[in-house]
C-alpha atoms as a PDB file:
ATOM      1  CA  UNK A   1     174.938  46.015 121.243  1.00  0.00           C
ATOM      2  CA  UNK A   2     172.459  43.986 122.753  1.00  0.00           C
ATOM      3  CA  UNK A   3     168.705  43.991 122.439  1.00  0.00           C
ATOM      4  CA  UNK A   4     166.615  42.685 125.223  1.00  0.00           C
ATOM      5  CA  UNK A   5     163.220  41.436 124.351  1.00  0.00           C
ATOM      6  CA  UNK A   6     160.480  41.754 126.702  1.00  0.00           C
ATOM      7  CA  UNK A   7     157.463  38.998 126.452  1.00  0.00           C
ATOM      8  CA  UNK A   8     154.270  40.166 125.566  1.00  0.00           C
ATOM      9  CA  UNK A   9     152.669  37.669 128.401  1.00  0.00           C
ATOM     10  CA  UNK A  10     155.369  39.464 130.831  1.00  0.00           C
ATOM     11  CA  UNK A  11     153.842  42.712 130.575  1.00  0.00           C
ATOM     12  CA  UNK A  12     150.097  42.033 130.297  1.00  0.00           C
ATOM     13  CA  UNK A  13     149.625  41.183 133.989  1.00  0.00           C
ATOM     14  CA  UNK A  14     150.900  44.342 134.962  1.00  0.00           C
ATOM     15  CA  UNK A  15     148.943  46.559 132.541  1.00  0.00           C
ATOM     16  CA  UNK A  16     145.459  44.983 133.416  1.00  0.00           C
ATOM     17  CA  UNK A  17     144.917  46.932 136.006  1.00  0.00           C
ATOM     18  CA  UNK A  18     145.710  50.059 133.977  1.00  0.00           C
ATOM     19  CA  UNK A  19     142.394  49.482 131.527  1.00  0.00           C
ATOM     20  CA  UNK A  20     139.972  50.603 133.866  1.00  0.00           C
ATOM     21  CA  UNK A  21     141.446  53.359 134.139  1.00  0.00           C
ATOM     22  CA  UNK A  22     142.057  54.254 130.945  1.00  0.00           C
ATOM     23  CA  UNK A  23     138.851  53.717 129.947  1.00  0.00           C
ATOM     24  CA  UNK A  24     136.906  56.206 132.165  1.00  0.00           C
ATOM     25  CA  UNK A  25     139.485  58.825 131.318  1.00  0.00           C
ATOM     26  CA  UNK A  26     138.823  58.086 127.552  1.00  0.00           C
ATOM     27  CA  UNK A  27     135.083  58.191 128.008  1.00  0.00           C
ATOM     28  CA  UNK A  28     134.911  61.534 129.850  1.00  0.00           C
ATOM     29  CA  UNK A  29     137.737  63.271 127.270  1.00  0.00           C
ATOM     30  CA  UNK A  30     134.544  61.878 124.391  1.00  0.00           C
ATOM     31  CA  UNK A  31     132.176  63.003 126.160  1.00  0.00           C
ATOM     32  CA  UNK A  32     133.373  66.590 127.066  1.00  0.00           C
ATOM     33  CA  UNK A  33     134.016  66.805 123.568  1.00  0.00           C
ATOM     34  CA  UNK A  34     130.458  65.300 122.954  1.00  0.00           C
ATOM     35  CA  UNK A  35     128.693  68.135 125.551  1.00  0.00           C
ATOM     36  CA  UNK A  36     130.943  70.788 124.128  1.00  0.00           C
ATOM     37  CA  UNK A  37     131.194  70.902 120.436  1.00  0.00           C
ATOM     38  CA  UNK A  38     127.325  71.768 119.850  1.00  0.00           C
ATOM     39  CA  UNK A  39     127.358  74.807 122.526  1.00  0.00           C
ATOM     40  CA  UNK A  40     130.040  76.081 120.389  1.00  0.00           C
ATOM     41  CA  UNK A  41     128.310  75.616 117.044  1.00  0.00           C
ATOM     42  CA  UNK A  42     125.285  77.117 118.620  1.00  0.00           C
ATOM     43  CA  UNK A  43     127.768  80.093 119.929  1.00  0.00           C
ATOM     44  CA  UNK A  44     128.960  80.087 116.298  1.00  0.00           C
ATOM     45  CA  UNK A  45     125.361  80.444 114.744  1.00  0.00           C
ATOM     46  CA  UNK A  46     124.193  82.963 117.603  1.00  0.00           C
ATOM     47  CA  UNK A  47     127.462  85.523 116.402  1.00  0.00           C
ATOM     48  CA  UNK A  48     127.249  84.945 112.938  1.00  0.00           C
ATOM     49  CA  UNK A  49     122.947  86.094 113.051  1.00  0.00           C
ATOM     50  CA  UNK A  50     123.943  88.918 115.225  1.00  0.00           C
ATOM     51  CA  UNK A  51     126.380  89.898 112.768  1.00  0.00           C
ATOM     52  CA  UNK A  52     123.788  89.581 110.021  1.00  0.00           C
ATOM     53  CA  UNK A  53     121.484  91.071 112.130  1.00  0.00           C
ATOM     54  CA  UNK A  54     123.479  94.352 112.489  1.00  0.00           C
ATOM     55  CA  UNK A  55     124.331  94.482 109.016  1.00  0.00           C
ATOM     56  CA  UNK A  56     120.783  94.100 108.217  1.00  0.00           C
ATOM     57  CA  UNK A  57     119.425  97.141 110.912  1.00  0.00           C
ATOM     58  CA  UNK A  58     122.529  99.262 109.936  1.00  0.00           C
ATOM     59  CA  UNK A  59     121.076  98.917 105.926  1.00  0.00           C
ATOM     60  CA  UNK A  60     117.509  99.965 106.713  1.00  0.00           C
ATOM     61  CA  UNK A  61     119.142 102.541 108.959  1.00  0.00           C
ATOM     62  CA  UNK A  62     120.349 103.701 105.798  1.00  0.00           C
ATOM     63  CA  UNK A  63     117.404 103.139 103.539  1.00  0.00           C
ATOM     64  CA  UNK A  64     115.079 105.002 106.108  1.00  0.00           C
ATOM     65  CA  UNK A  65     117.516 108.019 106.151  1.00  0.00           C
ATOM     66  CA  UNK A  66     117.682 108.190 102.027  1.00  0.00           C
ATOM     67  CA  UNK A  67     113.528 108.009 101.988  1.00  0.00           C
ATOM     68  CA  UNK A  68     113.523 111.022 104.544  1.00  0.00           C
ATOM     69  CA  UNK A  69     115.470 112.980 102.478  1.00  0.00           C
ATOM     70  CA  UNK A  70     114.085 112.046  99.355  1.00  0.00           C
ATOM     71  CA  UNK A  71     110.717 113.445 100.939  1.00  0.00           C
ATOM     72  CA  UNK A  72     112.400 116.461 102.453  1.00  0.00           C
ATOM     73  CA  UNK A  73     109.369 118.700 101.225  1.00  0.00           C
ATOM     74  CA  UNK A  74     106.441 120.456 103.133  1.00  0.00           C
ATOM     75  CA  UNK A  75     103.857 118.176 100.726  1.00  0.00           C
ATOM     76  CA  UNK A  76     105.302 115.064 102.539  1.00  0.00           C
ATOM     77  CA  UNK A  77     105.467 116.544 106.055  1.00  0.00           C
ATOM     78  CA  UNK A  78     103.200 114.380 107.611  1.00  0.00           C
ATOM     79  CA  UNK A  79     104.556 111.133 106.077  1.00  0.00           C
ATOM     80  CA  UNK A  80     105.928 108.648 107.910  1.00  0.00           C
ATOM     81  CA  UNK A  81     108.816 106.103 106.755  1.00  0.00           C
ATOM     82  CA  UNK A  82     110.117 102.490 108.352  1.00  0.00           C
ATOM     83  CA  UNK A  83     111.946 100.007 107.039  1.00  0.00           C
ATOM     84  CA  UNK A  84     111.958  96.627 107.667  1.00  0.00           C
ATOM     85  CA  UNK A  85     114.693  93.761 105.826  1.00  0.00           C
ATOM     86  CA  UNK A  86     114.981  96.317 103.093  1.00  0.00           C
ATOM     87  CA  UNK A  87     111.809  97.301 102.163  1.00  0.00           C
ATOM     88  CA  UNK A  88     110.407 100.603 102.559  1.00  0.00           C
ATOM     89  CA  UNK A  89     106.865 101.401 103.589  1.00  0.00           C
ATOM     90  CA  UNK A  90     105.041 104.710 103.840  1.00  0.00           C
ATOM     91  CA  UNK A  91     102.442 105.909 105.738  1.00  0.00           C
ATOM     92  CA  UNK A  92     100.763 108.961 106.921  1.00  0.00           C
ATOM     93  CA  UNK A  93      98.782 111.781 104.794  1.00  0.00           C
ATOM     94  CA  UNK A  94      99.271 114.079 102.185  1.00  0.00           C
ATOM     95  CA  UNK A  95      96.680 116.561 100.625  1.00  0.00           C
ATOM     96  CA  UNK A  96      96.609 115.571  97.314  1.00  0.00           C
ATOM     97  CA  UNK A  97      96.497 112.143  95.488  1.00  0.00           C
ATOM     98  CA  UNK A  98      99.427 113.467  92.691  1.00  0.00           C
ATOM     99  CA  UNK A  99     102.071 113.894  96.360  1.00  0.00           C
ATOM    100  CA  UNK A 100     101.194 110.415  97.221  1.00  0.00           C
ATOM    101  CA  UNK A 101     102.298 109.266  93.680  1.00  0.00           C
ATOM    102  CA  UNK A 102     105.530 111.383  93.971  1.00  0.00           C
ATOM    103  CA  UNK A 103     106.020 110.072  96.860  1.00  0.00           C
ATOM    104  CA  UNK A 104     105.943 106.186  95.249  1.00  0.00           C
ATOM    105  CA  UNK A 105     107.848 107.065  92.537  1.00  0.00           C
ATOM    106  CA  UNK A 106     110.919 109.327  94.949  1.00  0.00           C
ATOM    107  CA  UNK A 107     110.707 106.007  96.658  1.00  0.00           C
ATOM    108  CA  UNK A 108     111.036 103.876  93.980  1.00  0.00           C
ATOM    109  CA  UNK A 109     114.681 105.520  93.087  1.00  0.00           C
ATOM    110  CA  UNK A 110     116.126 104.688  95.848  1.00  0.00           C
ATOM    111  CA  UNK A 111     117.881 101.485  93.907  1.00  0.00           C
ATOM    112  CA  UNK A 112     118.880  99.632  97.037  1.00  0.00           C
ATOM    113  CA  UNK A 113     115.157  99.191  98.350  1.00  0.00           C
ATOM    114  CA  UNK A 114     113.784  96.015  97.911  1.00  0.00           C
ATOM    115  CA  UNK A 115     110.456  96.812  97.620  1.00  0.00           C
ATOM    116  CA  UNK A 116     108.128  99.680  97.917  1.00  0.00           C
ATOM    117  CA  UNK A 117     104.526  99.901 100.314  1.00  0.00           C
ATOM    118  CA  UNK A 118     102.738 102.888  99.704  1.00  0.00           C
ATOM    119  CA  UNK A 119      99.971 102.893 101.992  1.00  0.00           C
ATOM    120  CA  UNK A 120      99.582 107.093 102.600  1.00  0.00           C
ATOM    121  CA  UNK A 121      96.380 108.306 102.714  1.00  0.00           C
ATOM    122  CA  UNK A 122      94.899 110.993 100.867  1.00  0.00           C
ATOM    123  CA  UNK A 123      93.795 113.680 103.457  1.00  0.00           C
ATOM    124  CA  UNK A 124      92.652 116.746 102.127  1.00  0.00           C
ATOM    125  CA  UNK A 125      88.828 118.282 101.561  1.00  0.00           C
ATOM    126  CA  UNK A 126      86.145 116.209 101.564  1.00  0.00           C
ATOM    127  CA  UNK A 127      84.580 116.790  98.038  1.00  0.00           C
ATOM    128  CA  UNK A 128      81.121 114.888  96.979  1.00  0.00           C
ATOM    129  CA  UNK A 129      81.515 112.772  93.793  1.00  0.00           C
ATOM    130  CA  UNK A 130      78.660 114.684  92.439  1.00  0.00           C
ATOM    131  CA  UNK A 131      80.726 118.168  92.643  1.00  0.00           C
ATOM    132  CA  UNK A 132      84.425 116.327  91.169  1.00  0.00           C
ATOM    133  CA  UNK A 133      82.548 115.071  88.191  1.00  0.00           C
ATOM    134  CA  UNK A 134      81.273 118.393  87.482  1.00  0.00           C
ATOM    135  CA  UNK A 135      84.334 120.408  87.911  1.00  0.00           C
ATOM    136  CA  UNK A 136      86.961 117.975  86.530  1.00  0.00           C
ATOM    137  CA  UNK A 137      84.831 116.879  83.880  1.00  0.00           C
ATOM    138  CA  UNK A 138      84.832 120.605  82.698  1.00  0.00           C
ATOM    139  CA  UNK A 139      88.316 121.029  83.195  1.00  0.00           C
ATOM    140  CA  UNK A 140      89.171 118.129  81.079  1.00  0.00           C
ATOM    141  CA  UNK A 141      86.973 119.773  77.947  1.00  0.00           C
ATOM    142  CA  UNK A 142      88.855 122.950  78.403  1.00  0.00           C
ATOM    143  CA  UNK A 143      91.753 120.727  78.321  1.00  0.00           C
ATOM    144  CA  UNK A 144      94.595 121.255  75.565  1.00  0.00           C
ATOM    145  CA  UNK A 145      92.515 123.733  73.749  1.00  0.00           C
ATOM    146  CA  UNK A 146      94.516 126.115  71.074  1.00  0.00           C
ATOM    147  CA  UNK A 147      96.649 123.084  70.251  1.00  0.00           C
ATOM    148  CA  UNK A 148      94.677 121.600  67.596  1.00  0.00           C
ATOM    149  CA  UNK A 149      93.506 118.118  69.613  1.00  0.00           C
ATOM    150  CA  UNK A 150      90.382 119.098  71.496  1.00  0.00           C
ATOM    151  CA  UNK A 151      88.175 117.472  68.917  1.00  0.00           C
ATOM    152  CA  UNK A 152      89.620 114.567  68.564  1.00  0.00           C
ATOM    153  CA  UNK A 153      90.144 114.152  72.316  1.00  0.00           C
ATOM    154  CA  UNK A 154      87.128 111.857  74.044  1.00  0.00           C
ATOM    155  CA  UNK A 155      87.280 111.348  77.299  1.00  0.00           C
ATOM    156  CA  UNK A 156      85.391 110.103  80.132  1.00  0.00           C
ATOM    157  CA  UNK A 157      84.896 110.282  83.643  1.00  0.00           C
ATOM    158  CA  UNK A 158      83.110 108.033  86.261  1.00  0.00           C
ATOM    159  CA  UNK A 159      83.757 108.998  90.350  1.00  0.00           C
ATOM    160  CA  UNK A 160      82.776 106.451  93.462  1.00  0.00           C
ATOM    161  CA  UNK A 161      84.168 107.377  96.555  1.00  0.00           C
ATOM    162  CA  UNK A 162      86.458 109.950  95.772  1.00  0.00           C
ATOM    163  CA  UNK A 163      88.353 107.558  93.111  1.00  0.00           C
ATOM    164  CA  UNK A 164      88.171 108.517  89.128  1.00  0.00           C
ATOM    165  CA  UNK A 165      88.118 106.327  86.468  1.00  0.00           C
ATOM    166  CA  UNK A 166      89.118 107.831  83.312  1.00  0.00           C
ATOM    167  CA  UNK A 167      88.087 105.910  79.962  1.00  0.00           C
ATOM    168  CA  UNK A 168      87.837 106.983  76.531  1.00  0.00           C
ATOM    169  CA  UNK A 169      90.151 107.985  73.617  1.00  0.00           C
ATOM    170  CA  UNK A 170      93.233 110.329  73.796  1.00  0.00           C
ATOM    171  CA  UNK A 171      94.241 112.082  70.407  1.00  0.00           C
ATOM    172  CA  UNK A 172      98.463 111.078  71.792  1.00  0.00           C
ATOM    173  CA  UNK A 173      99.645 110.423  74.816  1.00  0.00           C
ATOM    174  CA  UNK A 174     100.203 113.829  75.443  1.00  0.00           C
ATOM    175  CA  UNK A 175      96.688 115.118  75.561  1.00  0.00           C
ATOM    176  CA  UNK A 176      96.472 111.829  77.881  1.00  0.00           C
ATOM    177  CA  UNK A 177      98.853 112.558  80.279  1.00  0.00           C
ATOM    178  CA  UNK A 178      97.210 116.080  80.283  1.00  0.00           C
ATOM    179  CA  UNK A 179      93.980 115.032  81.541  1.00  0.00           C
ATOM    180  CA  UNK A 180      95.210 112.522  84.086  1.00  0.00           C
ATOM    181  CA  UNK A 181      97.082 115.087  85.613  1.00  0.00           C
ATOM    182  CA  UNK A 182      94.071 117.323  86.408  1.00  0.00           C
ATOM    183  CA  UNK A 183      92.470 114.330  87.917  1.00  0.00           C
ATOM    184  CA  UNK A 184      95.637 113.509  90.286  1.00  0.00           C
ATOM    185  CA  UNK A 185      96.081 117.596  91.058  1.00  0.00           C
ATOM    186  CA  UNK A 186      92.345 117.777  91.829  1.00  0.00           C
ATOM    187  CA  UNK A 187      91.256 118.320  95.358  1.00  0.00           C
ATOM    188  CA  UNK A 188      89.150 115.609  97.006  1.00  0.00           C
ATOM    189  CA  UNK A 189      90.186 112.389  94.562  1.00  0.00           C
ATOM    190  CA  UNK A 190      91.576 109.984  96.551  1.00  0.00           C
ATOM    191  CA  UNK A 191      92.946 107.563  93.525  1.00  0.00           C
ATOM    192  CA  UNK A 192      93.148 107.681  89.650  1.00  0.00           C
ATOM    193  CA  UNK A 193      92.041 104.746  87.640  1.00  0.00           C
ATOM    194  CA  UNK A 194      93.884 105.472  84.144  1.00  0.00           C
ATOM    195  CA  UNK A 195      91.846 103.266  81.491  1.00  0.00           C
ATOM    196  CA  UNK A 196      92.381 105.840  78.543  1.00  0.00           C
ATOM    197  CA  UNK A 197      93.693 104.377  75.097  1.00  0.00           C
ATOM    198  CA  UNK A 198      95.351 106.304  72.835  1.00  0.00           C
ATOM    199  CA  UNK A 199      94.899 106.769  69.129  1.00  0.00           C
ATOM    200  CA  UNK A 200      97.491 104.491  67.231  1.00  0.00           C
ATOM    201  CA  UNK A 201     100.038 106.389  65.244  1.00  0.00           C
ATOM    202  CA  UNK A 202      98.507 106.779  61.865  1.00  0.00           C
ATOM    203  CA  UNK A 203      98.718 108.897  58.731  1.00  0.00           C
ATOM    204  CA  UNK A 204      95.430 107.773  56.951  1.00  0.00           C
ATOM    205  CA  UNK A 205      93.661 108.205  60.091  1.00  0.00           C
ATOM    206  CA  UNK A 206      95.144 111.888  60.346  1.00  0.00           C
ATOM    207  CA  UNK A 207      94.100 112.365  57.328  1.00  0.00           C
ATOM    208  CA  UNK A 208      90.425 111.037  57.843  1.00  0.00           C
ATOM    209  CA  UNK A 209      89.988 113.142  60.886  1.00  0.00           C
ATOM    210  CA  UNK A 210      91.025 115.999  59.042  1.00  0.00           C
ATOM    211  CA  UNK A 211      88.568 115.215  56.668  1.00  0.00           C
ATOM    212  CA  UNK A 212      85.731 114.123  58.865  1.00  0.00           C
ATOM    213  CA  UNK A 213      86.385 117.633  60.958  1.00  0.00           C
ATOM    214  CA  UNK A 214      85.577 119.743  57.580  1.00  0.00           C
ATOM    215  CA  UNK A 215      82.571 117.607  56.401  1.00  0.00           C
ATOM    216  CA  UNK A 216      80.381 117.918  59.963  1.00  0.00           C
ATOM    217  CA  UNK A 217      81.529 121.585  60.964  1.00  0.00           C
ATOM    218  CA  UNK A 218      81.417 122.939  57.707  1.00  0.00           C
ATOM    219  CA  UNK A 219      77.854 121.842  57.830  1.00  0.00           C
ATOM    220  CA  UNK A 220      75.613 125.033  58.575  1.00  0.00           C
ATOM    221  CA  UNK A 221      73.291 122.666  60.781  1.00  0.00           C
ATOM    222  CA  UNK A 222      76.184 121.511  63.127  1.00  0.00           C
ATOM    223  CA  UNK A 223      78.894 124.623  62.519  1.00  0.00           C
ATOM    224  CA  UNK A 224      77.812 125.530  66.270  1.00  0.00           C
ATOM    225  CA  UNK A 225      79.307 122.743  68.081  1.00  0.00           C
ATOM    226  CA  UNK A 226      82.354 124.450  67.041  1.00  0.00           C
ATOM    227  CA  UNK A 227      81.416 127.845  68.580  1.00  0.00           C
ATOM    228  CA  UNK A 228      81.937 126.517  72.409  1.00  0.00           C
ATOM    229  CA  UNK A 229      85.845 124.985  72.252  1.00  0.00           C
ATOM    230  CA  UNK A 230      85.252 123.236  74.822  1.00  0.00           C
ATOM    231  CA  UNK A 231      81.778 121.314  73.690  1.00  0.00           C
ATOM    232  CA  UNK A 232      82.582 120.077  70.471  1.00  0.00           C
ATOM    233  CA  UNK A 233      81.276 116.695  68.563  1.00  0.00           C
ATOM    234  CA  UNK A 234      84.309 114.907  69.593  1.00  0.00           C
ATOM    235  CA  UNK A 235      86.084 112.651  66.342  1.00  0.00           C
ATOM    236  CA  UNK A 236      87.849 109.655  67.207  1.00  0.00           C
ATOM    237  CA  UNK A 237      89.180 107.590  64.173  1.00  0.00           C
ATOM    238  CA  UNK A 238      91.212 104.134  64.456  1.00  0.00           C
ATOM    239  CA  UNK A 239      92.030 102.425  61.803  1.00  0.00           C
ATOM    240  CA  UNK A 240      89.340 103.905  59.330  1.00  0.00           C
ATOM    241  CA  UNK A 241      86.819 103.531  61.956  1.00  0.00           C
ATOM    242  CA  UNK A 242      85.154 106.256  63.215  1.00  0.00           C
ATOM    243  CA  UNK A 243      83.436 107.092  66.769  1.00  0.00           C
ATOM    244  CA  UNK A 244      81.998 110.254  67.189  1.00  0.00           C
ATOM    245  CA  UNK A 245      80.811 111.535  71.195  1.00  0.00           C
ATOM    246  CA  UNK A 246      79.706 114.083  72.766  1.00  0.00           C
ATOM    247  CA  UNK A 247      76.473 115.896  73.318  1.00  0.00           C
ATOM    248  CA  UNK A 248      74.265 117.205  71.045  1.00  0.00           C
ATOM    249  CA  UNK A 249      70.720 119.737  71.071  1.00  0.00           C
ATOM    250  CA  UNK A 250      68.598 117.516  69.942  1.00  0.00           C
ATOM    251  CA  UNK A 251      67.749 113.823  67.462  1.00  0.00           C
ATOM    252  CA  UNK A 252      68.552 115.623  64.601  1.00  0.00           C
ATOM    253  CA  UNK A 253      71.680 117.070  64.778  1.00  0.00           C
ATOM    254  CA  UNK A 254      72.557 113.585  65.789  1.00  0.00           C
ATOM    255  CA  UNK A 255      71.236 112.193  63.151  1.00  0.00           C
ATOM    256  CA  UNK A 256      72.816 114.411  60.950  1.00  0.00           C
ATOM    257  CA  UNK A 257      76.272 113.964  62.421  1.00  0.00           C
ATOM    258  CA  UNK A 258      75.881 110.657  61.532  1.00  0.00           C
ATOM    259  CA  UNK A 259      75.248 111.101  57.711  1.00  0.00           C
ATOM    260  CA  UNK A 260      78.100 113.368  57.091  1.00  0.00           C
ATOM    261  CA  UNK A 261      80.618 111.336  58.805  1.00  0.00           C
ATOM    262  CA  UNK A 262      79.752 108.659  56.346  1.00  0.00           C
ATOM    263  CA  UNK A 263      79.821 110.529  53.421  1.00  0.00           C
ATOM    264  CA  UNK A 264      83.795 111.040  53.780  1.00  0.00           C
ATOM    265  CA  UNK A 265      85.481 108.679  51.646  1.00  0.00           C
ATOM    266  CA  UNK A 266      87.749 105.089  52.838  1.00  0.00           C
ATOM    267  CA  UNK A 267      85.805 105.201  56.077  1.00  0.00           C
ATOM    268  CA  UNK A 268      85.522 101.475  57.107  1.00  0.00           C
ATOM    269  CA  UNK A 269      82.343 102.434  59.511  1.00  0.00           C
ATOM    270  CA  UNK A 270      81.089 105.377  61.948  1.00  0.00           C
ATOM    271  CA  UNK A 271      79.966 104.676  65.322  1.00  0.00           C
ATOM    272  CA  UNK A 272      77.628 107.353  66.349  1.00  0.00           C
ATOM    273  CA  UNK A 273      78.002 107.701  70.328  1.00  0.00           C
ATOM    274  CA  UNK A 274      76.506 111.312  70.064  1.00  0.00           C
ATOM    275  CA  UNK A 275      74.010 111.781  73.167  1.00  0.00           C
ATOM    276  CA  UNK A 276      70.745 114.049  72.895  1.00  0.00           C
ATOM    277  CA  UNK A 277      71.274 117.053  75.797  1.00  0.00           C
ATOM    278  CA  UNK A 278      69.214 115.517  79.014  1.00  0.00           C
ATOM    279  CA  UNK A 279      69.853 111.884  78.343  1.00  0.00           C
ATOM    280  CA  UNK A 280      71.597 109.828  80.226  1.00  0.00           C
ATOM    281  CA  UNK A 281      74.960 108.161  78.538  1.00  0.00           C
ATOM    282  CA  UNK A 282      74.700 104.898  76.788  1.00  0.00           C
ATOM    283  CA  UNK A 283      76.224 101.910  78.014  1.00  0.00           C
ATOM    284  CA  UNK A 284      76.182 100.049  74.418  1.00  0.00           C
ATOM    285  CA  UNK A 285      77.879 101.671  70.980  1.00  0.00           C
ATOM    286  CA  UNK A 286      75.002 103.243  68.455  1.00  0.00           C
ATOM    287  CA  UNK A 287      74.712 100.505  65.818  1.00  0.00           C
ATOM    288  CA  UNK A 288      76.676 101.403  62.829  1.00  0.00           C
ATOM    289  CA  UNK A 289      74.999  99.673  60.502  1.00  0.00           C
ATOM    290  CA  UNK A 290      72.737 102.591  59.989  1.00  0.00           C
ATOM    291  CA  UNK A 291      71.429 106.415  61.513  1.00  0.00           C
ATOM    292  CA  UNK A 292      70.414 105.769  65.042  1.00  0.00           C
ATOM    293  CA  UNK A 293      66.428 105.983  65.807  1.00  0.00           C
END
C-alpha cells in the first residue's frame, strides 16, 4: 500500500481564500452565543423568582387562612388579618383591651408565622381616667378577699389616657395575675402597663407577716382597719423588711402603725407608707429610721 503525501505549501494557496470566510462565520456563531446566553440566565432568574414568588403568596395564603380561624369568634369580628412574606399583622377593633391580647397571643401559636404586628385598636366606651381609677381601683381592694392575701396585697394604680399602670407589691403571682386581669377586662382601658413585683418565696417572711398582722390588728386603736376587707393597712414584708400602705383616719393611727410593726421581733426595718385620709400619695418612702412627723 502506498501513501501519498500532500505538501503543506501545496494546499495553503488554495485554503487562503477559505479564512475569510471562516472567520465571519466563527465570529457570528460567538457572538450569538455572546447575545444569547444572558437572555437565558435572565429567563432563568425571572422563573426561578416567580416560582419563589408563588410559593411565597401560596404560604401567606395559608398563614392568613389559619389567623382567620384562629379568630373565628364574635370578640374578633371586626378584625382584620394580611400577611405579607410570612408575617402576620392585625388590625381593626375590638371592645376590650384583654380580646386584643388574645388576639396576640392566638396569633402567636400559629408556629409557622414569622412574626406577629398587633396594631388593633381598642374601641369600646369612652371612660374618663378619673371614673377607671375609681372603679378599678375599688375592684382591685375587693380583690381575692376570703383567701387569706388581701392584706398583704399592695397595689397601685395610675391612668393617662385610658392606659393603666399597675405598681406595687403582689402577695404571689396569683393575687397578681388577679388584679391585672380586672384592669385588661375593664371597659374603657386601652393598654395595661404591668409593673407589679411579687413577694419572693419566703418562710421567715410568712412568718413575719403573720406576726406583724396580729401585733397592729390586735391593737384596739387600729382593730378597725380590719372591719372594711377591703380597706385594710396593707403588710408587705421582703426579706425582713417591712412596708406598710394604705390609708389611714388620721396622724395617729399612723403613727401608731408604725410602732407596733417595729415591736415584732427579726424585723430588719419598717417603712411606713401609711397615708392620712385627704392627702395626696407620697412620691418618696416614709423614712424608716424613725415614726414619721
Amino acid at each position: 500500500m502506498k501513501i501519498k503525501f500532500v505538501a503543506y505549501d501545496s494546499l495553503l494557496p488554495r485554503a487562503l481564500p477559505l479564512l475569510p470566510q471562516l472567520f465571519w462565520t466563527t465570529a457570528v456563531f460567538l457572538l450569538a452565543i455572546a447575545l444569547t446566553a444572558p437572555r437565558a440566565g435572565v429567563a432563568l432568574a425571572q422563573a426561578t423568582l416567580a416560582s419563589h414568588d408563588g410559593a411565597a403568596s401560596a404560604a401567606d395564603s395559608q398563614l392568613q387562612a389559619d389567623a382567620l380561624k384562629a379568630l373565628k369568634n364574635s370578640r374578633f369580628k371586626n378584625v382584620q388579618v394580611s400577611v405579607v412574606n410570612g408575617v402576620i399583622t392585625l388590625t381593626g377593633t375590638v371592645n376590650i383591651y384583654a380580646d386584643k391580647e388574645e388576639a396576640d397571643s392566638k396569633a402567636h401559636h400559629i408556629k409557622a408565622a414569622a412574626a406577629i404586628r398587633n396594631q388593633i385598636q381598642v374601641a369600646g366606651p369612652t371612660v374618663s381616667d378619673a371614673e377607671i381609677y375609681k372603679k378599678l381601683s375599688d375592684q382591685i381592694a375587693w380583690d381575692r378577699i376570703g383567701y387569706g392575701t388581701t392584706p398583704f396585697n399592695a397595689i397601685d394604680i395610675q391612668v393617662r389616657n385610658g392606659v393603666v399602670l399597675m405598681t406595687g407589691h403582689a402577695y404571689g403571682p396569683v393575687d397578681k395575675d388577679s388584679a391585672v386581669a380586672l384592669a385588661k377586662y375593664f371597659k374603657g382601658v386601652k393598654d395595661v402597663i404591668d409593673e407589679i413585683e411579687v413577694d419572693p418565696v419566703s418562710s421567715f417572711d410568712d412568718q413575719t407577716r403573720r406576726a406583724e398582722y396580729y401585733s397592729i390588728y390586735s391593737y384596739s386603736a387600729l382593730s378597725k382597719y380590719g372591719a372594711d376587707p377591703a380597706k385594710p393597712i396593707r403588710i408587705t414584708v421582703i426579706n425582713g423588711t417591712v412596708i406598710l400602705s394604705g390609708v389611714v383616719d388620721n396622724k395617729t393611727d399612723k403613727d401608731l402603725a408604725y410602732i407596733r410593726a417595729s415591736s415584732v421581733p427579726n424585723v430588719f426595718k419598717v417603712i411606713n407608707n401609711l397615708r392620712v385620709a385627704g392627702q395626696a400619695p407620697s412620691t418618696e418612702p416614709t423614712s424608716s429610721s424613725s415614726v414619721s412627723k
